[in-house]
C-alpha atoms as a PDB file:
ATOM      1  CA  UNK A   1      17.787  63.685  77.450  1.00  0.00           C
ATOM      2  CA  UNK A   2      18.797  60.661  79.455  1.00  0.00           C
ATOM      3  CA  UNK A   3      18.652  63.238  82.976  1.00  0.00           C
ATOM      4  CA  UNK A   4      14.807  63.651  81.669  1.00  0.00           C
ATOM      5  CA  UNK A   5      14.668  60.160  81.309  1.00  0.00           C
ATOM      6  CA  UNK A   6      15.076  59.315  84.647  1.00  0.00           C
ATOM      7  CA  UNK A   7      13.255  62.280  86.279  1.00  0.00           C
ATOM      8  CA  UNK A   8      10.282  61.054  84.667  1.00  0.00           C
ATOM      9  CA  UNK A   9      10.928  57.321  85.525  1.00  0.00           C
ATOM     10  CA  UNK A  10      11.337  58.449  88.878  1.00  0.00           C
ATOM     11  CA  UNK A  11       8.031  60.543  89.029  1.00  0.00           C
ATOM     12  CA  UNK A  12       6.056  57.549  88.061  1.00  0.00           C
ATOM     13  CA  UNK A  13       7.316  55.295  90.241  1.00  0.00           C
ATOM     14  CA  UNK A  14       6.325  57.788  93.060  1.00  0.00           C
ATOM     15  CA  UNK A  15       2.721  58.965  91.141  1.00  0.00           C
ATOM     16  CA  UNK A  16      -0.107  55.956  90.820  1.00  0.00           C
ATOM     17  CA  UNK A  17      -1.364  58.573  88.195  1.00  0.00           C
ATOM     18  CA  UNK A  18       1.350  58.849  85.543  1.00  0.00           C
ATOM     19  CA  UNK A  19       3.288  55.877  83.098  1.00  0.00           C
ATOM     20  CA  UNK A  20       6.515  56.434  81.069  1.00  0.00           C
ATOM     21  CA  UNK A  21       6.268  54.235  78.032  1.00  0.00           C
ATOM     22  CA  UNK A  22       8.894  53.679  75.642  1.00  0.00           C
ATOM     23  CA  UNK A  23       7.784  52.552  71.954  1.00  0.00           C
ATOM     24  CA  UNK A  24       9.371  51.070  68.918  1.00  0.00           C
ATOM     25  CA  UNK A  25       9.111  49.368  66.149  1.00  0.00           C
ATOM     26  CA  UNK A  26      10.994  46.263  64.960  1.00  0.00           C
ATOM     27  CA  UNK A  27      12.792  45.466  61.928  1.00  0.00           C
ATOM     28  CA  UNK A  28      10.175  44.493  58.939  1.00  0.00           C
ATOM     29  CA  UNK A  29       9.866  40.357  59.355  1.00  0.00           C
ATOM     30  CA  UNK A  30       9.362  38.320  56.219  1.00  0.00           C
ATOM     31  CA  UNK A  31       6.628  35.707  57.619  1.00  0.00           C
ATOM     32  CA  UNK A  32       7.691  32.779  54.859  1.00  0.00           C
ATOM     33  CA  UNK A  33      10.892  31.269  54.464  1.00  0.00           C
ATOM     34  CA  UNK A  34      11.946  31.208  51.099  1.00  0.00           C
ATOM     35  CA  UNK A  35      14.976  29.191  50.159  1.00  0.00           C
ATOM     36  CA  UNK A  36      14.721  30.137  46.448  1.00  0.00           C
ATOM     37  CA  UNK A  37      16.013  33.564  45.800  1.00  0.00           C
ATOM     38  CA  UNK A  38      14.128  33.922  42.658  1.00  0.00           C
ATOM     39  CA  UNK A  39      11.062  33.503  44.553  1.00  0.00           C
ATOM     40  CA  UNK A  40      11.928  35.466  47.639  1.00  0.00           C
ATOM     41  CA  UNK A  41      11.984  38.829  45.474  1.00  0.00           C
ATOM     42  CA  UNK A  42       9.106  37.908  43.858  1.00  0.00           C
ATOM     43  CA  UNK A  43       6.891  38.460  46.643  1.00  0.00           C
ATOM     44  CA  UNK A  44       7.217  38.150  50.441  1.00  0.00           C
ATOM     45  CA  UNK A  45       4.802  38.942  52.628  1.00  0.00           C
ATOM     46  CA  UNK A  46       6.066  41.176  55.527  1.00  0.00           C
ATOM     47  CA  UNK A  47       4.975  41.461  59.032  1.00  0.00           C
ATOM     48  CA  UNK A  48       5.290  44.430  61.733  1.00  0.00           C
ATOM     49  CA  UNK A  49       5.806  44.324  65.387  1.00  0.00           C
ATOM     50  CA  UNK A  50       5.524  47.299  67.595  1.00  0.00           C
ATOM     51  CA  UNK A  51       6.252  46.956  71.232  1.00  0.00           C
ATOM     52  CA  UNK A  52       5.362  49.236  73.867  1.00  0.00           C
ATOM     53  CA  UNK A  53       7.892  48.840  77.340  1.00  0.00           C
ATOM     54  CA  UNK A  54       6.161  49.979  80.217  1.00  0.00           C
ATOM     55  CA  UNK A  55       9.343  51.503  82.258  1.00  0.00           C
ATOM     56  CA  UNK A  56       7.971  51.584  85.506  1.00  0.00           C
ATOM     57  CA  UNK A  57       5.839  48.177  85.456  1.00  0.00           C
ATOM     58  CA  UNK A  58       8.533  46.444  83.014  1.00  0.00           C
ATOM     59  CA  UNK A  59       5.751  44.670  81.426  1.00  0.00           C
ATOM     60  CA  UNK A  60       5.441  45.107  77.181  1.00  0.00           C
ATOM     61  CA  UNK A  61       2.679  44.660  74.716  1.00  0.00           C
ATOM     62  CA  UNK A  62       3.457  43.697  71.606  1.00  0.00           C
ATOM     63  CA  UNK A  63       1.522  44.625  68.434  1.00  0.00           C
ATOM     64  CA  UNK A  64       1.522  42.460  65.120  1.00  0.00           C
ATOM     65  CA  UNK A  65      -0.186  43.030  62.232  1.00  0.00           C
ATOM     66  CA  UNK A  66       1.106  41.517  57.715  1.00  0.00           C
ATOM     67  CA  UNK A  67       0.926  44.538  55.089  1.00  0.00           C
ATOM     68  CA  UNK A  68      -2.110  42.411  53.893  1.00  0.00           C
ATOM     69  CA  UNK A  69      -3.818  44.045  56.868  1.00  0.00           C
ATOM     70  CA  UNK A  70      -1.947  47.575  56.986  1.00  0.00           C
ATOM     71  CA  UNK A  71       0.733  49.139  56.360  1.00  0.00           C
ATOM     72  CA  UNK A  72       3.354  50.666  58.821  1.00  0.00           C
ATOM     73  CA  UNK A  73       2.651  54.725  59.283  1.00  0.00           C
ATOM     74  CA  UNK A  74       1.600  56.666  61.842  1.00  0.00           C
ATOM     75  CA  UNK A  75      -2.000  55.896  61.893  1.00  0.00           C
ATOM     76  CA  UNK A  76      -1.007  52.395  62.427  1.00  0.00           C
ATOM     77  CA  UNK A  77       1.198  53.356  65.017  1.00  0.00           C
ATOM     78  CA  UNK A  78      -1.699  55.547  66.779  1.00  0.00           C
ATOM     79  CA  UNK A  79      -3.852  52.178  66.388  1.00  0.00           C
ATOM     80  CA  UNK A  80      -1.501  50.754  68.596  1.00  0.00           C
ATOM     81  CA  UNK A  81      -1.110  53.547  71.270  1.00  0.00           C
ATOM     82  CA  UNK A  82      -4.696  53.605  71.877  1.00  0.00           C
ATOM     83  CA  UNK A  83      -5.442  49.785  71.861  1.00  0.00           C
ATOM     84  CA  UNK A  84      -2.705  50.184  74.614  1.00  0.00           C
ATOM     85  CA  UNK A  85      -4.087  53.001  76.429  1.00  0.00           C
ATOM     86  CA  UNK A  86      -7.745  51.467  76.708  1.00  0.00           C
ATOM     87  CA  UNK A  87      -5.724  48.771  78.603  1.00  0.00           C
ATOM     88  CA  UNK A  88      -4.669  51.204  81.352  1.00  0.00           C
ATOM     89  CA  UNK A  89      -6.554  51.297  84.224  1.00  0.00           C
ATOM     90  CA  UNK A  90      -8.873  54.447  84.445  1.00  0.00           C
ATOM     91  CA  UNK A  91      -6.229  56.356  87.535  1.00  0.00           C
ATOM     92  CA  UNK A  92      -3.633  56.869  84.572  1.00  0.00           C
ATOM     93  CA  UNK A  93      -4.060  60.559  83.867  1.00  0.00           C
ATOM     94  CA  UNK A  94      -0.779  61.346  82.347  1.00  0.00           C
ATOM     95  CA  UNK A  95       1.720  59.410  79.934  1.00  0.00           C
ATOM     96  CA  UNK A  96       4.930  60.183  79.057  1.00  0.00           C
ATOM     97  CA  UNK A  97       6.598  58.560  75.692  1.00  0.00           C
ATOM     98  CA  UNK A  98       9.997  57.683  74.643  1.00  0.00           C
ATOM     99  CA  UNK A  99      10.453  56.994  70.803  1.00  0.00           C
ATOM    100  CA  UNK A 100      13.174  57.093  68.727  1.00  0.00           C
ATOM    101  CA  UNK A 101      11.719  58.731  66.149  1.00  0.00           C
END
């Protein structure tokens, strides 16, 4: 896996026309500090972050949304894979994407 790793880094630092992302999630973050532990398990909200590392570039968008909003599956995940791609200028024709799922 890593020896496919790097081919493909390699490729797209060669080829205008191709990106290798890498995606993942972070840990769940509870957005309020509760010093109470009562009130902490009563109800905490929780908020998501999902970063997407450009390897090539070495830039990353981040992605942050509460479970007010929505949850954490994979149509959430899509969301955030095709905000990202509409970012990409129109010459990207391929991606390539590391998760560790």
């Amino acid at each position: 896996m890593l020896h496919l790793y790097k081919t493909e880094r390699a490729r797209a630092s060669i080829r205008t026309d191709t990106i290798v992302i890498v995606l993942d999630s972070q840990k769940t973050l509870p957005t309020t500090r509760l010093s109470t532990n009562k009130v902490y398990y009563l109800r905490q909200l929780w908020t998501y972050n999902c970063g997407i590392h450009n390897i090539v570039t070495g830039k990353t968008h981040m992605f942050m949304w509460d479970e007010s909003t929505a949850k954490r599956g994979s149509q959430e995940v899509g969301s955030c894979l095709v905000k990202y791609a509409s970012s990409l200028d129109d010459e990207i024709k391929h991606a390539i994407a590391y998760t560790d799922c």
